[in-house]
PDB file of N, CA and C in Angstrom:
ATOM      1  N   UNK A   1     -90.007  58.336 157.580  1.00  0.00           N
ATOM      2  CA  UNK A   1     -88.807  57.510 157.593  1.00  0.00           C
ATOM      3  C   UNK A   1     -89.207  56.054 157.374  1.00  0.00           C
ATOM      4  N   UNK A   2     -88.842  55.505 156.508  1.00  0.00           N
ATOM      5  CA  UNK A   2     -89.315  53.997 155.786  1.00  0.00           C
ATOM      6  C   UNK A   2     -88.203  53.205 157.203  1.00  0.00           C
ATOM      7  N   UNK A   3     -88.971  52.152 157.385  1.00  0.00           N
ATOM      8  CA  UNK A   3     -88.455  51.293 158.268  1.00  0.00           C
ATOM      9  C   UNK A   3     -87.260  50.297 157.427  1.00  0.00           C
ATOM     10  N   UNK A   4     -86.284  49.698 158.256  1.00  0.00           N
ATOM     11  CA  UNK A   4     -85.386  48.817 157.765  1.00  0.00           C
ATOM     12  C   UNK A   4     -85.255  47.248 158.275  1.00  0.00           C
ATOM     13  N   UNK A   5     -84.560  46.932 157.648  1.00  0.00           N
ATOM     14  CA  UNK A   5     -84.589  45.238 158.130  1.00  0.00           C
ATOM     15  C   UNK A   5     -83.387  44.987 158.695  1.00  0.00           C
ATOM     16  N   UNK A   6     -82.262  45.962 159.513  1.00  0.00           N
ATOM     17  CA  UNK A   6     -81.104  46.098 160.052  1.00  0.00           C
ATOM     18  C   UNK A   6     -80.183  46.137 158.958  1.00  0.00           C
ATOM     19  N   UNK A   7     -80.160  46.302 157.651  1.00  0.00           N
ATOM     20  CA  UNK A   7     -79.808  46.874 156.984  1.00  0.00           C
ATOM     21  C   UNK A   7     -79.866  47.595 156.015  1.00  0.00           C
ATOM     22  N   UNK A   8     -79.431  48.463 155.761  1.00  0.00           N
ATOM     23  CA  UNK A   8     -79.555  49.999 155.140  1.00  0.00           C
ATOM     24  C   UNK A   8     -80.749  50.194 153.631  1.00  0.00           C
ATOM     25  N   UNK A   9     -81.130  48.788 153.807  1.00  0.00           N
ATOM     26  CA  UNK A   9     -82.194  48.314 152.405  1.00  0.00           C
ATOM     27  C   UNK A   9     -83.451  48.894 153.074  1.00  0.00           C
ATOM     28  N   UNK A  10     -84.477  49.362 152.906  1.00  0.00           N
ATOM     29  CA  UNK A  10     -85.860  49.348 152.908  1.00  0.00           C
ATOM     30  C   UNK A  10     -86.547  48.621 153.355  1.00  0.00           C
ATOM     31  N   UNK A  11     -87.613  48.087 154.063  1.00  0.00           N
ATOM     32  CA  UNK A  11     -88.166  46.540 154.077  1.00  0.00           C
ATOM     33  C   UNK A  11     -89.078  46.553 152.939  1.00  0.00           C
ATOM     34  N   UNK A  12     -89.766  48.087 152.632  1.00  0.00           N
ATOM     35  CA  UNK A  12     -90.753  47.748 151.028  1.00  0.00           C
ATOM     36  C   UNK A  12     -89.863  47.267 150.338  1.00  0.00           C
ATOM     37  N   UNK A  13     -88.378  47.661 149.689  1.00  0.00           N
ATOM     38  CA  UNK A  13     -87.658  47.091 149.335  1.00  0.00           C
ATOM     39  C   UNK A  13     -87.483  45.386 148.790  1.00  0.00           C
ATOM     40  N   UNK A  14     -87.282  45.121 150.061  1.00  0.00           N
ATOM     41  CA  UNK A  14     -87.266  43.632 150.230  1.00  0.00           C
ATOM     42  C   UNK A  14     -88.601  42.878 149.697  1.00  0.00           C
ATOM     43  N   UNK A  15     -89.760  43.599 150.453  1.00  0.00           N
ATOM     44  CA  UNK A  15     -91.197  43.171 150.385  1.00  0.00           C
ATOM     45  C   UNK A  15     -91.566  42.406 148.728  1.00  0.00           C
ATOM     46  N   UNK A  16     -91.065  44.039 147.819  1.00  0.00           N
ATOM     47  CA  UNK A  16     -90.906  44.127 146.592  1.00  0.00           C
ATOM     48  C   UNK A  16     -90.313  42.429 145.936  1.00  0.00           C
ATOM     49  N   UNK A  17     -89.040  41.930 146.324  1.00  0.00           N
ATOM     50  CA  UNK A  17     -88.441  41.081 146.119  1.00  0.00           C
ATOM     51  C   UNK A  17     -89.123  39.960 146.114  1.00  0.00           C
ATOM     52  N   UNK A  18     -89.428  39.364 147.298  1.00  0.00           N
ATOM     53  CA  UNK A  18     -90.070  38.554 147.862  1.00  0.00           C
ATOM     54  C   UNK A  18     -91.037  38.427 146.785  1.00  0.00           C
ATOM     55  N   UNK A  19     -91.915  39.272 146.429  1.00  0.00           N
ATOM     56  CA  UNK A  19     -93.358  38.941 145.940  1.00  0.00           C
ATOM     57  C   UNK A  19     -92.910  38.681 144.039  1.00  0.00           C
ATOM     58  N   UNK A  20     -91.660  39.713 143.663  1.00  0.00           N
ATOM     59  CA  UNK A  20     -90.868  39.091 142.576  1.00  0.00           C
ATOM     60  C   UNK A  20     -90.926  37.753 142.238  1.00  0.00           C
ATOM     61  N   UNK A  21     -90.145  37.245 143.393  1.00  0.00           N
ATOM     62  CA  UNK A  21     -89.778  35.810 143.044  1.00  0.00           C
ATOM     63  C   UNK A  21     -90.797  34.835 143.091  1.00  0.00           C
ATOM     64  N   UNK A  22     -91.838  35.529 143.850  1.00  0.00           N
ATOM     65  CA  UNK A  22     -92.807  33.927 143.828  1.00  0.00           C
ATOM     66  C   UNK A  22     -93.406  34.280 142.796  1.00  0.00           C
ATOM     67  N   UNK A  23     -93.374  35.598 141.963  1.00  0.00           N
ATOM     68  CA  UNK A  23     -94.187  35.496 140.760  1.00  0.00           C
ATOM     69  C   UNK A  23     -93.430  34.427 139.792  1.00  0.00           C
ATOM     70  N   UNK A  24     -92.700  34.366 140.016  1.00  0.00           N
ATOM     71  CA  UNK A  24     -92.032  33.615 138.967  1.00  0.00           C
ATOM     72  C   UNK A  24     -92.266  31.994 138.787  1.00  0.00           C
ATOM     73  N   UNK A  25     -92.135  31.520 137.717  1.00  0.00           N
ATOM     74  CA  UNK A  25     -93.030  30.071 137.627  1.00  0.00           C
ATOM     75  C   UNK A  25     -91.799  28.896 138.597  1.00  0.00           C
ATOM     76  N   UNK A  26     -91.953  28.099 139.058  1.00  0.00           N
ATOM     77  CA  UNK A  26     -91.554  26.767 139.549  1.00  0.00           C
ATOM     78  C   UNK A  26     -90.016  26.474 138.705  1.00  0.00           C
ATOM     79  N   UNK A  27     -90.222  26.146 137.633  1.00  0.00           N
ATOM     80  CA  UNK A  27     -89.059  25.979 136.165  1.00  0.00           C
ATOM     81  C   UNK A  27     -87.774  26.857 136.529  1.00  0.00           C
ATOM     82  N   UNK A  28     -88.144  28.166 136.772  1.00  0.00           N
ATOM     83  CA  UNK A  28     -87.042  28.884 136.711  1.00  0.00           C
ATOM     84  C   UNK A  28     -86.107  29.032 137.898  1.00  0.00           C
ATOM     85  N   UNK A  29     -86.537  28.144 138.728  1.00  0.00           N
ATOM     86  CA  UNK A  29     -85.477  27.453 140.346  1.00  0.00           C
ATOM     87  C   UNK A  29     -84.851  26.410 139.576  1.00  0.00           C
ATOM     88  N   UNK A  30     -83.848  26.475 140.318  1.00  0.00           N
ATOM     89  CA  UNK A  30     -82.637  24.958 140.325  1.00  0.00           C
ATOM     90  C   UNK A  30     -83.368  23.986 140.972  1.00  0.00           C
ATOM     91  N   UNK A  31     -82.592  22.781 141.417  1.00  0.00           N
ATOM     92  CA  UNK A  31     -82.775  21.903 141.933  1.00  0.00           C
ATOM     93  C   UNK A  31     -81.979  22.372 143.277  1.00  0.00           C
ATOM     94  N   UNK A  32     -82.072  22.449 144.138  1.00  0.00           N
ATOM     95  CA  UNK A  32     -80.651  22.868 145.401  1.00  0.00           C
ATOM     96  C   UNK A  32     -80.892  22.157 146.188  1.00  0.00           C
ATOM     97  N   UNK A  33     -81.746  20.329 145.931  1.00  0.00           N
ATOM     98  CA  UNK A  33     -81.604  19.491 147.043  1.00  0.00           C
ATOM     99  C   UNK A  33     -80.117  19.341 148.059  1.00  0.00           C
ATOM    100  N   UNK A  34     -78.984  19.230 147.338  1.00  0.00           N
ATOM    101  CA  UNK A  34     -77.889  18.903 148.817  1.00  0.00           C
ATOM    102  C   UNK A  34     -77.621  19.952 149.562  1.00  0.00           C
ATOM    103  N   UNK A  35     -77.907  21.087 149.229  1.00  0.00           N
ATOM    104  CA  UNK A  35     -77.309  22.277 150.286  1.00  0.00           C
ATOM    105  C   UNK A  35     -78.937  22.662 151.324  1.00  0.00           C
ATOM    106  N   UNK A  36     -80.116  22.516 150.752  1.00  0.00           N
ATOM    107  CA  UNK A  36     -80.750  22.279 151.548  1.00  0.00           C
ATOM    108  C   UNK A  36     -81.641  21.539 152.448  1.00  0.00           C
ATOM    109  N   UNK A  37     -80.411  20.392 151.811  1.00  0.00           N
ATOM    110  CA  UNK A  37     -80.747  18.854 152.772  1.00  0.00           C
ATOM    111  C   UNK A  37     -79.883  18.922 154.306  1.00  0.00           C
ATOM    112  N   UNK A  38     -78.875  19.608 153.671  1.00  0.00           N
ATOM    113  CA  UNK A  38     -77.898  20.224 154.674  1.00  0.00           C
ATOM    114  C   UNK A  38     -77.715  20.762 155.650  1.00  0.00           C
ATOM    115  N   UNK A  39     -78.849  22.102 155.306  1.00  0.00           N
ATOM    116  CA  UNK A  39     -79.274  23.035 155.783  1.00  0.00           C
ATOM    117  C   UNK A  39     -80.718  22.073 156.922  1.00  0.00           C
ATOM    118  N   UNK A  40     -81.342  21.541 156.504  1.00  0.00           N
ATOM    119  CA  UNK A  40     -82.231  21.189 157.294  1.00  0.00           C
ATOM    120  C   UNK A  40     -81.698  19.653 158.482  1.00  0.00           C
ATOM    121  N   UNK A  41     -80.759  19.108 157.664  1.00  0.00           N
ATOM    122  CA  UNK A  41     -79.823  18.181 158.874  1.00  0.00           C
ATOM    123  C   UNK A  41     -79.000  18.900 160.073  1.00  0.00           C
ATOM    124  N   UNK A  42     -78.507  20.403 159.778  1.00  0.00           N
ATOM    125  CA  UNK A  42     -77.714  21.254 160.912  1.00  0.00           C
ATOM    126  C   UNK A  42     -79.080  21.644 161.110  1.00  0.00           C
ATOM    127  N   UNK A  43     -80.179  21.923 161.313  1.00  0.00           N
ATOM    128  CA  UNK A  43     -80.831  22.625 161.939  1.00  0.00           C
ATOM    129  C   UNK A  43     -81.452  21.107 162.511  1.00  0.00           C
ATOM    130  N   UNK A  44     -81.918  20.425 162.653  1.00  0.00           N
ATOM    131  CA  UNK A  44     -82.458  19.453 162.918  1.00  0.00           C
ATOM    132  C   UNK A  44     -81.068  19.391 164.417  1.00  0.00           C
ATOM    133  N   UNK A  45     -80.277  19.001 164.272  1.00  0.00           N
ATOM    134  CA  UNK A  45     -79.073  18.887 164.838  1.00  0.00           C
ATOM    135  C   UNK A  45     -78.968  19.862 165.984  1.00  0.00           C
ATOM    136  N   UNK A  46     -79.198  21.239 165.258  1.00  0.00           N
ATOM    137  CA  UNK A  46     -79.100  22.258 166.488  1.00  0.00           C
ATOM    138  C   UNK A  46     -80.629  22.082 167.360  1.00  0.00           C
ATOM    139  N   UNK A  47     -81.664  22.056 166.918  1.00  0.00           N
ATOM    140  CA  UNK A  47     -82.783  21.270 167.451  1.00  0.00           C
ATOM    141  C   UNK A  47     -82.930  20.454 168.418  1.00  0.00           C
ATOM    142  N   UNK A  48     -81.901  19.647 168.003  1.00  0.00           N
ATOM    143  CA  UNK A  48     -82.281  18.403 169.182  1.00  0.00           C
ATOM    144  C   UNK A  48     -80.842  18.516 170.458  1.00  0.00           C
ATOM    145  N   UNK A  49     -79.988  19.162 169.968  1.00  0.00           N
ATOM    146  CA  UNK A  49     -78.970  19.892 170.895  1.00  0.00           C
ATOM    147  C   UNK A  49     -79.793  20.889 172.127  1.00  0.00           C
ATOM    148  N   UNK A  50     -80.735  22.231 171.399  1.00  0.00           N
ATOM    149  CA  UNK A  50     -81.191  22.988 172.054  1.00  0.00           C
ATOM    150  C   UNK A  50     -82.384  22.169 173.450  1.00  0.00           C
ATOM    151  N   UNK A  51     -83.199  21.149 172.503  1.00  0.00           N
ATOM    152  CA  UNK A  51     -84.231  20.725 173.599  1.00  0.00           C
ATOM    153  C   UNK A  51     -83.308  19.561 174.220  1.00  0.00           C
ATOM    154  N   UNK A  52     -82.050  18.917 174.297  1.00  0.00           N
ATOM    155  CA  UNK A  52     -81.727  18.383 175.381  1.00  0.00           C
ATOM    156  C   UNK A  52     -81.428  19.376 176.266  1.00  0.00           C
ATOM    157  N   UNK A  53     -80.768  20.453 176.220  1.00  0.00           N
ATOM    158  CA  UNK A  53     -80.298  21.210 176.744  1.00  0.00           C
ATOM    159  C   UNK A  53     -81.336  22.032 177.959  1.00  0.00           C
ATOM    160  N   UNK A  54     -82.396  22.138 177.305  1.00  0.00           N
ATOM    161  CA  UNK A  54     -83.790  23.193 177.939  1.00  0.00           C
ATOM    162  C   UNK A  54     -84.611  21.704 178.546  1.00  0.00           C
ATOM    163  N   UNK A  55     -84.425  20.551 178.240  1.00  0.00           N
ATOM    164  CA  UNK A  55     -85.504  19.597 179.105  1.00  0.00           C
ATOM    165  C   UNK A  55     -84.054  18.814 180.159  1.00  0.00           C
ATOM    166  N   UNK A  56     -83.171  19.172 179.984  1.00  0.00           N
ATOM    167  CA  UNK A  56     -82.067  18.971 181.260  1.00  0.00           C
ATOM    168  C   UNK A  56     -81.850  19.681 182.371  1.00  0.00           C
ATOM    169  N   UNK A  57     -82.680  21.010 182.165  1.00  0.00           N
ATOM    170  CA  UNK A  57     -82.792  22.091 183.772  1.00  0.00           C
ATOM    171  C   UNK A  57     -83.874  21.910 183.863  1.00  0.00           C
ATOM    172  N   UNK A  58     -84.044  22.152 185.521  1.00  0.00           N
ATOM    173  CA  UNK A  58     -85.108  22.723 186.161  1.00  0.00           C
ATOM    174  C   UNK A  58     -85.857  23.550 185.455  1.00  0.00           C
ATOM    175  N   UNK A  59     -86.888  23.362 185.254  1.00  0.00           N
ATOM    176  CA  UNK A  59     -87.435  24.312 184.727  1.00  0.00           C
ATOM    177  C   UNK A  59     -87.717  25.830 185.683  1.00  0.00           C
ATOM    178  N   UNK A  60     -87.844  25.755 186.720  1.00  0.00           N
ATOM    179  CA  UNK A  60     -87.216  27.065 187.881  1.00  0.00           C
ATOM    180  C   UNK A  60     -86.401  27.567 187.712  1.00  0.00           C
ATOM    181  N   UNK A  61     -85.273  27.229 187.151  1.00  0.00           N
ATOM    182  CA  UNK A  61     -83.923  27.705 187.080  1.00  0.00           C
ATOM    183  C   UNK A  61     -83.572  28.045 185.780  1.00  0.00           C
ATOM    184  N   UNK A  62     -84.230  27.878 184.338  1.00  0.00           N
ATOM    185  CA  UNK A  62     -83.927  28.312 182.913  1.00  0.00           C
ATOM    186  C   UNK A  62     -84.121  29.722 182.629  1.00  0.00           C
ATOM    187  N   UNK A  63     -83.708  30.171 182.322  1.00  0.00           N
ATOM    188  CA  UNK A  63     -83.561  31.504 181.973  1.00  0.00           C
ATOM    189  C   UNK A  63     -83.598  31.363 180.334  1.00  0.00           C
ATOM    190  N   UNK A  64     -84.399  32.196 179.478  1.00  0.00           N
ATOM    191  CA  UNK A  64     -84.720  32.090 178.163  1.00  0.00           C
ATOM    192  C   UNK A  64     -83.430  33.611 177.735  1.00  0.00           C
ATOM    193  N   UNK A  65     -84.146  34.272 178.022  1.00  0.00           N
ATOM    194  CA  UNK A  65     -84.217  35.882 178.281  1.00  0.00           C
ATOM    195  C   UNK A  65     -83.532  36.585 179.634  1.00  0.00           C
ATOM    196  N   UNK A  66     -83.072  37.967 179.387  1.00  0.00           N
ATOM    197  CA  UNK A  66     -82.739  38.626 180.721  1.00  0.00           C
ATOM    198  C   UNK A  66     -84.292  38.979 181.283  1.00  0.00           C
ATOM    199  N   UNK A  67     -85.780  38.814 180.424  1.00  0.00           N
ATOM    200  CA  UNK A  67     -86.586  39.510 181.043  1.00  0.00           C
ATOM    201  C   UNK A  67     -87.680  38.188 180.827  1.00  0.00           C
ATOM    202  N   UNK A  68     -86.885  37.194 181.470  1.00  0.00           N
ATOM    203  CA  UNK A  68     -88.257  36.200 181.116  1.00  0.00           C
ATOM    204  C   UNK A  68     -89.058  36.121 182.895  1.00  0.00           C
ATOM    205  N   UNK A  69     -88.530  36.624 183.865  1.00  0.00           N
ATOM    206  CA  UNK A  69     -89.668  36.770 185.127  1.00  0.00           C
ATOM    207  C   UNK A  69     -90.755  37.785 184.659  1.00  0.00           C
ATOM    208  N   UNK A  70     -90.455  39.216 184.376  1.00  0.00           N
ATOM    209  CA  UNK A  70     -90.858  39.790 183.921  1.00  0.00           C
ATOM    210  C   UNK A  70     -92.477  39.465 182.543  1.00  0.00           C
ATOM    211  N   UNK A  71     -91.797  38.560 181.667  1.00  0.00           N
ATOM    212  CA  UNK A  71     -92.640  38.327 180.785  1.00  0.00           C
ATOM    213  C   UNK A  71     -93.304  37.277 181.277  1.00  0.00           C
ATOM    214  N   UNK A  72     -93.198  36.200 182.709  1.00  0.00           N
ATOM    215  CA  UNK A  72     -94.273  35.177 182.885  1.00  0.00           C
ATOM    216  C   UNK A  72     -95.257  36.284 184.656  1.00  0.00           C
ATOM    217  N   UNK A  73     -94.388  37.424 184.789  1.00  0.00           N
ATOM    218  CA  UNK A  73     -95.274  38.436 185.470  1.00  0.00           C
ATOM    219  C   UNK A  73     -96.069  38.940 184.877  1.00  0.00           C
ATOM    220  N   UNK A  74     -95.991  39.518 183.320  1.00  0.00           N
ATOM    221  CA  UNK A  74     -97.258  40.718 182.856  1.00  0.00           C
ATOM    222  C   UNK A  74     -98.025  38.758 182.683  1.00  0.00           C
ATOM    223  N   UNK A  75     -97.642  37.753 181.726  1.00  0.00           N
ATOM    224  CA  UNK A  75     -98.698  37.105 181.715  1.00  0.00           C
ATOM    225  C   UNK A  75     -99.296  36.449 182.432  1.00  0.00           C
ATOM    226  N   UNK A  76     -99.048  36.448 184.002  1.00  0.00           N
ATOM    227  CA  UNK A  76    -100.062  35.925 185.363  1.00  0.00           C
ATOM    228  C   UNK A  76    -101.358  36.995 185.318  1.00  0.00           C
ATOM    229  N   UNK A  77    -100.580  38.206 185.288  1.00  0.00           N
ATOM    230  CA  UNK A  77    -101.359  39.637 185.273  1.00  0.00           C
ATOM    231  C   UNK A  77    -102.137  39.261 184.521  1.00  0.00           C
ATOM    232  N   UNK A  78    -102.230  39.419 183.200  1.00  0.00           N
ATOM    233  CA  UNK A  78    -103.102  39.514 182.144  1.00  0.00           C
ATOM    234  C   UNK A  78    -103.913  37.674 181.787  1.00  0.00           C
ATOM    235  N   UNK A  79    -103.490  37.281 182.553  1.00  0.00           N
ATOM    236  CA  UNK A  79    -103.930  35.885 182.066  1.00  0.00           C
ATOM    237  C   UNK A  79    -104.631  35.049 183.203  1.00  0.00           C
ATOM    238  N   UNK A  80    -104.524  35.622 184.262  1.00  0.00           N
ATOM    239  CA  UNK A  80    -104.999  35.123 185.866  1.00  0.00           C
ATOM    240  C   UNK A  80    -105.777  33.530 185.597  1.00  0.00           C
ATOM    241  N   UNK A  81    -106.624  33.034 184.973  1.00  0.00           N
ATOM    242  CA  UNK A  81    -107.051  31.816 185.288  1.00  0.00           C
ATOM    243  C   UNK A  81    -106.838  31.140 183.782  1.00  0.00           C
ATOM    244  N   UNK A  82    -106.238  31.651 183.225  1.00  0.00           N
ATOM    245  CA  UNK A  82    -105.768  30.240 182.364  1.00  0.00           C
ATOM    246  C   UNK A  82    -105.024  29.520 182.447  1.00  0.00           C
ATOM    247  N   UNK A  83    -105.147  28.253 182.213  1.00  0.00           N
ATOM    248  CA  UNK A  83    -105.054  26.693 182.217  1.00  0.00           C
ATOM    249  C   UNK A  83    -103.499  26.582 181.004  1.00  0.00           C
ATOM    250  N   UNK A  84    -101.912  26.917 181.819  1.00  0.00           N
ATOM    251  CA  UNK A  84    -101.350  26.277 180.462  1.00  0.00           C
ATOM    252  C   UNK A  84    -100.704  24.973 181.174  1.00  0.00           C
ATOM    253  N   UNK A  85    -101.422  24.296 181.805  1.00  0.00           N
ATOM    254  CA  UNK A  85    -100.965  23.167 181.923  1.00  0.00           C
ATOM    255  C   UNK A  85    -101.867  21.925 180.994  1.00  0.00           C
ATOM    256  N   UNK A  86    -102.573  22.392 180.561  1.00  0.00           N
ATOM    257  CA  UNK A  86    -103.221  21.835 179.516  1.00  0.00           C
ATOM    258  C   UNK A  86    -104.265  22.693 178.492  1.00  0.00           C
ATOM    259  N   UNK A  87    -104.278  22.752 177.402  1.00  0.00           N
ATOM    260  CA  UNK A  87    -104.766  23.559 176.654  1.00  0.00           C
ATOM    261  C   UNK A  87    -105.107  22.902 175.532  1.00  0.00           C
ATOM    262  N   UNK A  88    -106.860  23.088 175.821  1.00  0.00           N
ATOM    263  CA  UNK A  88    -107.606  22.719 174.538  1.00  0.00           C
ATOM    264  C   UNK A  88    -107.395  23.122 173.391  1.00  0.00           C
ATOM    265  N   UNK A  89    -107.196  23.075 172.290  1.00  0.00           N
ATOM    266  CA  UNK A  89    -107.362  23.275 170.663  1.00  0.00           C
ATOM    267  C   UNK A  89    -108.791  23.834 170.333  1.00  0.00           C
ATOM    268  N   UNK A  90    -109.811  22.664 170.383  1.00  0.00           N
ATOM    269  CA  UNK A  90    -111.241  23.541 170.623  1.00  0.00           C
ATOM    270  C   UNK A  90    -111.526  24.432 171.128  1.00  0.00           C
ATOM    271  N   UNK A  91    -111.163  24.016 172.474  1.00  0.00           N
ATOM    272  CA  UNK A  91    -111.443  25.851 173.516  1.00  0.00           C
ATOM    273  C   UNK A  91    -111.056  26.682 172.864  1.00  0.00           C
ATOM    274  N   UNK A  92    -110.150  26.970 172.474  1.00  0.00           N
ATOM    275  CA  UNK A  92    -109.020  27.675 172.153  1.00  0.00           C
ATOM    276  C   UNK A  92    -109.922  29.047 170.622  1.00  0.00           C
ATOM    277  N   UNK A  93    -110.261  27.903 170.116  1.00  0.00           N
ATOM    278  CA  UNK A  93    -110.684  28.042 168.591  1.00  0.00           C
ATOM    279  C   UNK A  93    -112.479  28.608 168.865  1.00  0.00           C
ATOM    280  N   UNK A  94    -112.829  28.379 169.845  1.00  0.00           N
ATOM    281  CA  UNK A  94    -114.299  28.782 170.119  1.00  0.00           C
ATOM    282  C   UNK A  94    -114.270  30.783 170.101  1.00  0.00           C
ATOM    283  N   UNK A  95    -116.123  31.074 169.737  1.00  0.00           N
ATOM    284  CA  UNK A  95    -115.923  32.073 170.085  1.00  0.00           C
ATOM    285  C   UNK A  95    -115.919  32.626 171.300  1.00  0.00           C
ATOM    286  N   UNK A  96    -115.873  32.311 172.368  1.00  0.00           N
ATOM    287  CA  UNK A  96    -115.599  32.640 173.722  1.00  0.00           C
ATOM    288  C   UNK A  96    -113.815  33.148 173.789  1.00  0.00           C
ATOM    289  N   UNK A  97    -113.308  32.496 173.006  1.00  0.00           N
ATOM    290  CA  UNK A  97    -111.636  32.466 173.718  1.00  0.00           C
ATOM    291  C   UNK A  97    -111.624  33.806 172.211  1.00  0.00           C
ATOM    292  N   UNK A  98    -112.423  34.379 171.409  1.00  0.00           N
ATOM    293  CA  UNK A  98    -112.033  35.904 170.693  1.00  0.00           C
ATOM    294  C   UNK A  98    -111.357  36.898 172.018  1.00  0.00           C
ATOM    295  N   UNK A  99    -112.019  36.838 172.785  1.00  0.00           N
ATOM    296  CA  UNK A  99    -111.339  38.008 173.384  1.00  0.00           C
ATOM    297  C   UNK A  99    -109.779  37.757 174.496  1.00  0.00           C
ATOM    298  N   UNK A 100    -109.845  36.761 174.698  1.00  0.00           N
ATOM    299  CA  UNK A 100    -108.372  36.119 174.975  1.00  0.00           C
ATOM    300  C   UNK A 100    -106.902  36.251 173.876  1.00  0.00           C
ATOM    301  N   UNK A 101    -107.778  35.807 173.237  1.00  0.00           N
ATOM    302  CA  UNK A 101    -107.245  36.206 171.643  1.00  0.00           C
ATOM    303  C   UNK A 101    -106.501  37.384 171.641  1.00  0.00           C
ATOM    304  N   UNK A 102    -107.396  38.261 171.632  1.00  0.00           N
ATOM    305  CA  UNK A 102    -107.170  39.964 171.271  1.00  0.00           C
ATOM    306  C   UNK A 102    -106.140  40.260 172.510  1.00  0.00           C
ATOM    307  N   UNK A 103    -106.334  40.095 173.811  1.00  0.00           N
ATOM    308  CA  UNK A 103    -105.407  40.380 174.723  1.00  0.00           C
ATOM    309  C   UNK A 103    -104.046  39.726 174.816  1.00  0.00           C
ATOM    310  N   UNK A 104    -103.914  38.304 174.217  1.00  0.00           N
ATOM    311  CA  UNK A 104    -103.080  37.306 173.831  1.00  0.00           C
ATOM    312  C   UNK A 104    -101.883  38.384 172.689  1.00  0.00           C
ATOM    313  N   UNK A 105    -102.620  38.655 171.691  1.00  0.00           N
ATOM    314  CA  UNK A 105    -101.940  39.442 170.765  1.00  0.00           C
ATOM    315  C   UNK A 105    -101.489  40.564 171.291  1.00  0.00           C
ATOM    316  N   UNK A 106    -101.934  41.443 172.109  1.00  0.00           N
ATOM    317  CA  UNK A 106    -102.015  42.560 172.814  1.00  0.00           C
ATOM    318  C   UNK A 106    -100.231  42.281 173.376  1.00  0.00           C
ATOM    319  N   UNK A 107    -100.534  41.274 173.869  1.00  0.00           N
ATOM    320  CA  UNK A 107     -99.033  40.738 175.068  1.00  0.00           C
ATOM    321  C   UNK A 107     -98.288  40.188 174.464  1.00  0.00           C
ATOM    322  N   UNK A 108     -98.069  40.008 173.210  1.00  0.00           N
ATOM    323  CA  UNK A 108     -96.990  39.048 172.485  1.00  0.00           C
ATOM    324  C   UNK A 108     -96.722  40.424 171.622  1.00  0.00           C
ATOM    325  N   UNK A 109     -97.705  41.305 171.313  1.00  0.00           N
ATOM    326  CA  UNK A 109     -96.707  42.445 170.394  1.00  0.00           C
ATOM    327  C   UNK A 109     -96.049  43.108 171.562  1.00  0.00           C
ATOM    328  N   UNK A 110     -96.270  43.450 172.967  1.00  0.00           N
ATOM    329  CA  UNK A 110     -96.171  44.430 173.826  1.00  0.00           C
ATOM    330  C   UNK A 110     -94.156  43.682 173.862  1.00  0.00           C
ATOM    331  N   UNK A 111     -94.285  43.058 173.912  1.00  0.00           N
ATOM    332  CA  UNK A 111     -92.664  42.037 174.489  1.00  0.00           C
ATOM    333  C   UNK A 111     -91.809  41.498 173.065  1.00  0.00           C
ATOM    334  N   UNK A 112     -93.144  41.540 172.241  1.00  0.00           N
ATOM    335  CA  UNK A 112     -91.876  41.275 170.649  1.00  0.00           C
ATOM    336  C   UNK A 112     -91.064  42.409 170.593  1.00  0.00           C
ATOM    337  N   UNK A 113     -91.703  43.514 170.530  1.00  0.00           N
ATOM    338  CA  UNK A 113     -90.981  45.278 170.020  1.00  0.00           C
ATOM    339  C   UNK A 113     -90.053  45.328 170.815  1.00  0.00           C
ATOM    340  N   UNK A 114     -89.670  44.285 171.860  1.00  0.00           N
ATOM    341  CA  UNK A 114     -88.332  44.788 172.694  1.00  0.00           C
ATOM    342  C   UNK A 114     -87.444  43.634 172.331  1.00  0.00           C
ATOM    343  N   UNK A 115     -87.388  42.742 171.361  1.00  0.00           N
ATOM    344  CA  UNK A 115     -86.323  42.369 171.079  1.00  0.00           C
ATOM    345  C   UNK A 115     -85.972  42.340 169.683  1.00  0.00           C
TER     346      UNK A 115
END
């Protein structure tokens, strides 16, 4: 059973598309500066709406999700002494933090597949 993209299309389908169009040279796009000047002024807009909104609560009291205790429980579990009150870039990028990594990914696919 080929997977879908919530609608009744294929995602190879789509995949197909996608890789279509970027074959295609630069020339054969329009210009569509005002609709996606537009597009990036309402999102900019909803942007700065959303983070007044999320840096105006408690952060104790925000709710993202119906299962966001849940998702900062498996990651105490799985994450016991890391530091996200500050977080190196270097550290981060060293080979020591590979296997953080792998468990990192482990816990972000485990909680993506449920929404």
């Amino acid at each position: 059973m080929a997977a879908t993209s919530g609608t009744d299309e294929p995602v190879s389908g789509e995949l197909v598309s996608v890789a279509h169009a970027l074959s295609l040279p630069a020339e054969s796009y329009g210009n569509d500066l005002p609709p996606t000047q537009l597009a990036w002024d309402l999102s900019m807009q909803h942007a700065e709406v959303y983070y007044k909104l999320i840096s105006s609560v408690d952060p104790q009291f925000l709710k993202l999700t119906k299962v966001d205790d849940q998702i900062y429980s498996e990651f105490r579990k799985n994450f016991e002494t890391l530091r996200i009150d500050v977080l190196d870039p270097e550290e981060l990028k060293s080979e020591s933090a590979k296997e953080v990594k792998i468990l990192f990914l482990k816990y972000y696919l485990a909680f993506n597949q449920q929404f």
